[in-house]
PDB file of N, CA and C in Angstrom:
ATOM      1  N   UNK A   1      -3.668   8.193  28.563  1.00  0.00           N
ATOM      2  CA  UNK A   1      -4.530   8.306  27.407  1.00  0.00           C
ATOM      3  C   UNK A   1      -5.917   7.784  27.783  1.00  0.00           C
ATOM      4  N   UNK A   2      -6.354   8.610  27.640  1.00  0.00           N
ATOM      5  CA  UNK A   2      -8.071   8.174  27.428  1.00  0.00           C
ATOM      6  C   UNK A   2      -8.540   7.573  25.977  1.00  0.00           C
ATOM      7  N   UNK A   3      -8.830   6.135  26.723  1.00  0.00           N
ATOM      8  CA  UNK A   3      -8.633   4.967  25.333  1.00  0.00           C
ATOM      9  C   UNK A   3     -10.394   5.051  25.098  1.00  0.00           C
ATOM     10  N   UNK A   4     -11.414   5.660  25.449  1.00  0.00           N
ATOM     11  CA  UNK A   4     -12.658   5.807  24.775  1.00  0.00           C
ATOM     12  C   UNK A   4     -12.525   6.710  24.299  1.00  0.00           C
ATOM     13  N   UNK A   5     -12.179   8.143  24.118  1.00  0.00           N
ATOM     14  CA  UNK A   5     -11.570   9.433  23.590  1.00  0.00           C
ATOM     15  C   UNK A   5     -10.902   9.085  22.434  1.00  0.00           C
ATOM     16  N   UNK A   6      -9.897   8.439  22.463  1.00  0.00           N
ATOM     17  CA  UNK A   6      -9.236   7.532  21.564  1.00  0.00           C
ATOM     18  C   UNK A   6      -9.906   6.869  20.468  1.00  0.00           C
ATOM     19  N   UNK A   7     -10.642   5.800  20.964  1.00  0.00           N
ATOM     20  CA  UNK A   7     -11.460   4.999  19.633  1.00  0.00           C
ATOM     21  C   UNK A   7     -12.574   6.164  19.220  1.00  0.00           C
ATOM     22  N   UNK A   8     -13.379   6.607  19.776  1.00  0.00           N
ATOM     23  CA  UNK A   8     -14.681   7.555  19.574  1.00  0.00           C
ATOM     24  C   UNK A   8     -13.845   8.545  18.449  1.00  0.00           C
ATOM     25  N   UNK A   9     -12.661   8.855  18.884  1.00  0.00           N
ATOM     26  CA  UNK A   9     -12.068   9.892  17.508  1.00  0.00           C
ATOM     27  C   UNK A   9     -11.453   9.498  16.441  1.00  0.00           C
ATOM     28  N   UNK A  10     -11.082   8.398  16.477  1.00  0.00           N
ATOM     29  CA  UNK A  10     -10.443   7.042  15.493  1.00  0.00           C
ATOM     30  C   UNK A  10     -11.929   6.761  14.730  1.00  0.00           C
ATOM     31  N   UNK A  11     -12.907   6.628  15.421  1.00  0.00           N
ATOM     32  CA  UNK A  11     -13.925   5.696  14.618  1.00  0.00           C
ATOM     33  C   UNK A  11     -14.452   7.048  13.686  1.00  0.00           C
ATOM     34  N   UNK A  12     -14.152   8.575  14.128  1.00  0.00           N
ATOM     35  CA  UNK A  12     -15.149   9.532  13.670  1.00  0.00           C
ATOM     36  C   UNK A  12     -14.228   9.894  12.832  1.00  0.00           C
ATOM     37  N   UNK A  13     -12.990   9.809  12.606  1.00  0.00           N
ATOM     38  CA  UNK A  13     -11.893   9.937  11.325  1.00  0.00           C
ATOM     39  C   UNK A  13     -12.055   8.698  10.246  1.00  0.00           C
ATOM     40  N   UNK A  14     -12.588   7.625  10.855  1.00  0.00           N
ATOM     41  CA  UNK A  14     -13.017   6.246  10.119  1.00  0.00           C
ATOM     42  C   UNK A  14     -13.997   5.904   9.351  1.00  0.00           C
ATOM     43  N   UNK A  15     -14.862   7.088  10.046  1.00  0.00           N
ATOM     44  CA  UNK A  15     -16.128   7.177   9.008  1.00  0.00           C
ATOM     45  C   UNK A  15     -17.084   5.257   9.713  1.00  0.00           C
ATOM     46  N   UNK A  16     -16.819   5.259  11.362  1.00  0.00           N
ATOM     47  CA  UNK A  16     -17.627   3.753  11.565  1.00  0.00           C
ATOM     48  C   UNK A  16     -18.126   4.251  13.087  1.00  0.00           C
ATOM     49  N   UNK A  17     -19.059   2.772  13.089  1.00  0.00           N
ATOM     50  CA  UNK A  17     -19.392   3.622  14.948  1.00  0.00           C
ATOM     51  C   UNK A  17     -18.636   3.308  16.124  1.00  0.00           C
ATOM     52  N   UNK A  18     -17.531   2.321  15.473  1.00  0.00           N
ATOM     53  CA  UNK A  18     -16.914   1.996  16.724  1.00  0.00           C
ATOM     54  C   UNK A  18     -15.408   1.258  15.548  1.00  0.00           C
ATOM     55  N   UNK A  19     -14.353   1.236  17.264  1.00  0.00           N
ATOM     56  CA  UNK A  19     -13.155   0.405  16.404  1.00  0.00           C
ATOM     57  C   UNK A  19     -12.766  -0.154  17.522  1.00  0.00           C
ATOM     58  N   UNK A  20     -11.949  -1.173  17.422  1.00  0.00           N
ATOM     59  CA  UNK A  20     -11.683  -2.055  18.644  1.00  0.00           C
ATOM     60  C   UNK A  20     -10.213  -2.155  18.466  1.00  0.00           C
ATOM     61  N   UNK A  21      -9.090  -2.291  19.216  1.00  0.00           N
ATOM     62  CA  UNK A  21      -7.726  -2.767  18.728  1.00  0.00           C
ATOM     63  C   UNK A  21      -7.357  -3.646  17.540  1.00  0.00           C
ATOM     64  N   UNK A  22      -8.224  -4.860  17.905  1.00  0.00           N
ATOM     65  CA  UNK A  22      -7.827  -5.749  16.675  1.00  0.00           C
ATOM     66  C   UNK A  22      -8.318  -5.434  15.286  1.00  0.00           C
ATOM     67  N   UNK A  23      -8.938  -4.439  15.200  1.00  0.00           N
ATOM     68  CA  UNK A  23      -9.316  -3.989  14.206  1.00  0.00           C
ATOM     69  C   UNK A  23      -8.262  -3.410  13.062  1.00  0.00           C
ATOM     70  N   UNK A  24      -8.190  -4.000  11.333  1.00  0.00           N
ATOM     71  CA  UNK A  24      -6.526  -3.585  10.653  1.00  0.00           C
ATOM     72  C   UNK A  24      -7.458  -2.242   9.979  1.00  0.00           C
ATOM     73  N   UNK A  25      -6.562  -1.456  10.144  1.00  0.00           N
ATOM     74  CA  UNK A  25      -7.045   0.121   9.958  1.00  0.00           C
ATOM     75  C   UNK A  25      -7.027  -0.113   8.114  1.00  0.00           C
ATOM     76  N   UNK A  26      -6.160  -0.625   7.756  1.00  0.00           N
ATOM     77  CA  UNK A  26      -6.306  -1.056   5.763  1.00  0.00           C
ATOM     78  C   UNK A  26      -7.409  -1.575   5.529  1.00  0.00           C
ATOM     79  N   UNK A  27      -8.014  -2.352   6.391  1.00  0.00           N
ATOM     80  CA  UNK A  27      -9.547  -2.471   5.916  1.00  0.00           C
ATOM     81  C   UNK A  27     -10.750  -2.042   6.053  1.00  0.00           C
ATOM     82  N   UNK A  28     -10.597  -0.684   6.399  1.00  0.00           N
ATOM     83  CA  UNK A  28     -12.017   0.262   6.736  1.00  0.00           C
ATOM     84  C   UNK A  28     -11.977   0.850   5.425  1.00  0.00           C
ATOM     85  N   UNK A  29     -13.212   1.565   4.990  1.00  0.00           N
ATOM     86  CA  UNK A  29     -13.346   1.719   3.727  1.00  0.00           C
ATOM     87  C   UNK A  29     -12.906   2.862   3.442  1.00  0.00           C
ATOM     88  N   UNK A  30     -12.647   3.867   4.644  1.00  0.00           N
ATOM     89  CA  UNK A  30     -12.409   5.065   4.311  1.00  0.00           C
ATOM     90  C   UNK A  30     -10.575   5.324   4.639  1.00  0.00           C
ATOM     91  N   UNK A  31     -10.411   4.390   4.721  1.00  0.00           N
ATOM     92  CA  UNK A  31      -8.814   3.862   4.591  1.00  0.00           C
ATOM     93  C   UNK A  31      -7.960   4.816   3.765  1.00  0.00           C
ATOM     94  N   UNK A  32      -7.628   5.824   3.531  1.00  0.00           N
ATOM     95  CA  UNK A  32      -6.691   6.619   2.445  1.00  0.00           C
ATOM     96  C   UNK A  32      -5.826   7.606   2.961  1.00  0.00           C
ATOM     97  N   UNK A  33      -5.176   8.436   2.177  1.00  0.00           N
ATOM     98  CA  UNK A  33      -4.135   9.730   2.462  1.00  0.00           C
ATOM     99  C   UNK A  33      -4.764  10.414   3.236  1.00  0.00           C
ATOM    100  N   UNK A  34      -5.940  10.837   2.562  1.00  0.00           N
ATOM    101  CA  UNK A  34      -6.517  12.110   3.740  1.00  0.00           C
ATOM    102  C   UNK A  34      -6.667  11.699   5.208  1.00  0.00           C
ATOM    103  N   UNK A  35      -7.525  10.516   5.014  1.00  0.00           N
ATOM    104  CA  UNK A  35      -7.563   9.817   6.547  1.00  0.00           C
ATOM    105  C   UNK A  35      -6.325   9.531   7.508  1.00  0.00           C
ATOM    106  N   UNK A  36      -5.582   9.306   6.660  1.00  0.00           N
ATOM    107  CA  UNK A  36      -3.857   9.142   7.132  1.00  0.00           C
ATOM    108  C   UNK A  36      -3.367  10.611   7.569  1.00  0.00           C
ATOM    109  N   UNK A  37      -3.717  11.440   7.077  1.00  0.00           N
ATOM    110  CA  UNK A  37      -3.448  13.129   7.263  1.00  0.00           C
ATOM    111  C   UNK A  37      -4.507  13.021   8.486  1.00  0.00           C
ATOM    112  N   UNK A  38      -5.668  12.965   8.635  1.00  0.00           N
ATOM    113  CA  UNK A  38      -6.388  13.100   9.670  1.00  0.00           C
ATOM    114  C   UNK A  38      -5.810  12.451  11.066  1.00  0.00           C
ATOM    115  N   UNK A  39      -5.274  11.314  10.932  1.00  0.00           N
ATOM    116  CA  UNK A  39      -5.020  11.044  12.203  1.00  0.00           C
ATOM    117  C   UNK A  39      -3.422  11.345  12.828  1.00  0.00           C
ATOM    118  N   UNK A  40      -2.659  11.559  11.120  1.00  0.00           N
ATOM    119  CA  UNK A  40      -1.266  12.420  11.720  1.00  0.00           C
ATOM    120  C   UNK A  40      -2.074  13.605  12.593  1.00  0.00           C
ATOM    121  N   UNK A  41      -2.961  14.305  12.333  1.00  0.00           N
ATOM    122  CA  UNK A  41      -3.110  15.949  12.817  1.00  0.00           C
ATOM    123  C   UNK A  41      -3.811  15.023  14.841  1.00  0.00           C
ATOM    124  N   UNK A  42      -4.594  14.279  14.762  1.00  0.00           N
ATOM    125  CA  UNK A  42      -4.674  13.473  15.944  1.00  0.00           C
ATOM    126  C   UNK A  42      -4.010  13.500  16.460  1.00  0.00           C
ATOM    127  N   UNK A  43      -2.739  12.820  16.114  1.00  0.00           N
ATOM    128  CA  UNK A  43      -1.886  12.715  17.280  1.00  0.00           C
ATOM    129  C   UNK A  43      -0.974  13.528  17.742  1.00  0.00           C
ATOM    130  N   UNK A  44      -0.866  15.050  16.906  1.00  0.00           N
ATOM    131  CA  UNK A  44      -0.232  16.170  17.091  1.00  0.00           C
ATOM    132  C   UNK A  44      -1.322  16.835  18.030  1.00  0.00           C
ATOM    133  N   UNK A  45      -2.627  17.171  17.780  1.00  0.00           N
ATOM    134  CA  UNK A  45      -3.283  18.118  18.466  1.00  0.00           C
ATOM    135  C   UNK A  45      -3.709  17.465  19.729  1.00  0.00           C
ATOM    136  N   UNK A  46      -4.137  16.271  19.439  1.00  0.00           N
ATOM    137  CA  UNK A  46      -4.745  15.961  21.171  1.00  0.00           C
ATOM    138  C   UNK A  46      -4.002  14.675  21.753  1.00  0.00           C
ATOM    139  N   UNK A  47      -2.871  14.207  21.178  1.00  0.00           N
ATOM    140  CA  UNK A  47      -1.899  13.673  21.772  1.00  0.00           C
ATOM    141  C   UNK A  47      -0.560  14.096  22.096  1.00  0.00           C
ATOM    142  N   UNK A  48      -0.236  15.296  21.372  1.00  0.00           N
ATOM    143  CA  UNK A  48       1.343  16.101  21.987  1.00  0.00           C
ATOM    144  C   UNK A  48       2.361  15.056  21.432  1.00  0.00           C
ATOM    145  N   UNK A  49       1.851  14.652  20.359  1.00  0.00           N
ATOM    146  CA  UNK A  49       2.970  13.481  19.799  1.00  0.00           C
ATOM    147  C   UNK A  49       2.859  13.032  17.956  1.00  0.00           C
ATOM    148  N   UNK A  50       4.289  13.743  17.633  1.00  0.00           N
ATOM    149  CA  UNK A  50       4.426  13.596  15.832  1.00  0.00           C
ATOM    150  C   UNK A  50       4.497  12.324  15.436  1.00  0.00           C
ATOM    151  N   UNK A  51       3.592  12.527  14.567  1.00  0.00           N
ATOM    152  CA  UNK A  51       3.867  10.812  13.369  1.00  0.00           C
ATOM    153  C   UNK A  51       3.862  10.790  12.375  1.00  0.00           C
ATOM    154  N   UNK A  52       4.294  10.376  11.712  1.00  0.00           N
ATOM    155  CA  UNK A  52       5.151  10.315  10.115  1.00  0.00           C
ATOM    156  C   UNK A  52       4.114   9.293   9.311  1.00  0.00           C
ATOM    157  N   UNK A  53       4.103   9.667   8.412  1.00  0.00           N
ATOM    158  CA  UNK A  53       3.078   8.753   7.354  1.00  0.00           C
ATOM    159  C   UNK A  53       3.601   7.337   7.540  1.00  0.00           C
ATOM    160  N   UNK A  54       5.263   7.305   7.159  1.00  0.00           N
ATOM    161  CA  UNK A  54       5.541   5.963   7.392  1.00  0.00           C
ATOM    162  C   UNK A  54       5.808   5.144   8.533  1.00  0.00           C
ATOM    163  N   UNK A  55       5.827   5.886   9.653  1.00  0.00           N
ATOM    164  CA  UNK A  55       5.687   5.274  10.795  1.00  0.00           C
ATOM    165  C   UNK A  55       3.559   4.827  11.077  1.00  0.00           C
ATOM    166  N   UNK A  56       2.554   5.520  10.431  1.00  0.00           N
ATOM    167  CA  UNK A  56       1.139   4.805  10.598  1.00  0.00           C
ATOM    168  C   UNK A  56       1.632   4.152   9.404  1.00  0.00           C
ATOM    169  N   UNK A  57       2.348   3.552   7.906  1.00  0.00           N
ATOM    170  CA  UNK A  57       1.723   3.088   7.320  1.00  0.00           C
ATOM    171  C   UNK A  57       2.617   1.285   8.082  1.00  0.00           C
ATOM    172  N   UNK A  58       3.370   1.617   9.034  1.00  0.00           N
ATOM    173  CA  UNK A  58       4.268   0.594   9.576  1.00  0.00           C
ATOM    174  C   UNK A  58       3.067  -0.425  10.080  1.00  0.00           C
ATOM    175  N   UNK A  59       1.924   0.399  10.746  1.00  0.00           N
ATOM    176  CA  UNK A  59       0.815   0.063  11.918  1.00  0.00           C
ATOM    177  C   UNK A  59      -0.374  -0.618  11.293  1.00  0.00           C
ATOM    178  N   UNK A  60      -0.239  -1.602  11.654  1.00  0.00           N
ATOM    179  CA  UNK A  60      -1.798  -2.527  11.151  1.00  0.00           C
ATOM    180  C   UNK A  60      -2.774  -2.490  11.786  1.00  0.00           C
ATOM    181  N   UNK A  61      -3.108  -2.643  13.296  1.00  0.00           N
ATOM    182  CA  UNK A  61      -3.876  -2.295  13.842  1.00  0.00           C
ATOM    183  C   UNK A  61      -4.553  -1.186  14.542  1.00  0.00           C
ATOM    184  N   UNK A  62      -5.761  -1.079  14.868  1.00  0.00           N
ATOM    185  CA  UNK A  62      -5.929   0.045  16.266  1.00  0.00           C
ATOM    186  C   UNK A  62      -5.041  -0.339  17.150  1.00  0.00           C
ATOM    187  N   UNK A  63      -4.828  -0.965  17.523  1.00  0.00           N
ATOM    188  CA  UNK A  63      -4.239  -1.542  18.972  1.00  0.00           C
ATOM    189  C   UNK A  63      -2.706  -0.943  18.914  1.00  0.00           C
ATOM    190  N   UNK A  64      -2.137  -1.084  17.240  1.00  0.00           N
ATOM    191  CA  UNK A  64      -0.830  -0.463  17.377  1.00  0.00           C
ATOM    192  C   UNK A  64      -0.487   0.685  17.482  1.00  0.00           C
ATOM    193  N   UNK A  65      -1.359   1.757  16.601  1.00  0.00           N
ATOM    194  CA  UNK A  65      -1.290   3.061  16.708  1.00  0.00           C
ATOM    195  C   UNK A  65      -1.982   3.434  18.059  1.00  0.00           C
ATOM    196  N   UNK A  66      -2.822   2.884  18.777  1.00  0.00           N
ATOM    197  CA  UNK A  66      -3.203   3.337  20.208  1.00  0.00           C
ATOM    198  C   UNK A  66      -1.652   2.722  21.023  1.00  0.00           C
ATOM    199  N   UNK A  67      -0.737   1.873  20.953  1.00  0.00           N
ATOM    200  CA  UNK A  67       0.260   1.527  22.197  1.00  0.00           C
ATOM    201  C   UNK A  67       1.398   2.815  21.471  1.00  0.00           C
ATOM    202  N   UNK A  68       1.725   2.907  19.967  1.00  0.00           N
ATOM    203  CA  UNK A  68       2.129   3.764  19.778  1.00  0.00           C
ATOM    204  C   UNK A  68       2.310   4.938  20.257  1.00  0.00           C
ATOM    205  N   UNK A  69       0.811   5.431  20.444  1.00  0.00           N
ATOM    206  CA  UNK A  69       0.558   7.465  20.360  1.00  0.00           C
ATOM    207  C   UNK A  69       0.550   7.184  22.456  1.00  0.00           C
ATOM    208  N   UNK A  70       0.813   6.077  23.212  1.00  0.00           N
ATOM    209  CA  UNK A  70       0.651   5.911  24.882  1.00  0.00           C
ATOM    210  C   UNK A  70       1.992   5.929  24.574  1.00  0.00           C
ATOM    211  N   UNK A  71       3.140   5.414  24.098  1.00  0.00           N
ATOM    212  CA  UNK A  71       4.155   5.319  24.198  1.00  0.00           C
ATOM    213  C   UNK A  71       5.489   6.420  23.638  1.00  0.00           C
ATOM    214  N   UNK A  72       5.100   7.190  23.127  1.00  0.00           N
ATOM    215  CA  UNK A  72       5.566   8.408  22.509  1.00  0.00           C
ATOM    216  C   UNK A  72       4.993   9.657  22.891  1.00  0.00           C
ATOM    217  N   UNK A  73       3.577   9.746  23.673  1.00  0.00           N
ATOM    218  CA  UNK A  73       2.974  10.793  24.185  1.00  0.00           C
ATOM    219  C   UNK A  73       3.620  11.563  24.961  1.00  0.00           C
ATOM    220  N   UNK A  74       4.079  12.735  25.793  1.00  0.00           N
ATOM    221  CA  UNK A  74       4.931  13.082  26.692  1.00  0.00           C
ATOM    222  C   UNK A  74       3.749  12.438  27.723  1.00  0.00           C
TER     223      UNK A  74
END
């Protein structure tokens, strides 16, 4: 995984200019369903890997959904 590819498309679904791991994805402002739909379609189209609403709403951080979508990726 290309982890600048990664945040740069995280931060542009985030609506910020940047995101760091420790960063809790519940507290960005643009935090909601759609955004949650946006990054399910993420990790289907440019990671080759399904995720379930309740498996991101499990995930508090960047850091988790980035070891996540490395660890389930083919």
């Amino acid at each position: 995984m290309d982890n600048d590819r990664f945040y740069a498309a995280l931060a542009e679904i985030l609506e910020v200019e940047s995101v760091g791991d420790g960063d809790f994805l519940s507290r960005f402002d643009a935090w909601d369903s759609l955004t949650k739909l946006s990054i399910i379609a993420l990790a289907v189209s440019e990671y080759k890997t399904p995720l379930s609403a309740r498996e991101l709403d499990a995930m508090e951080t960047v850091g988790a959904l980035r070891a996540c979508l490395e660890k389930k990726s083919p």
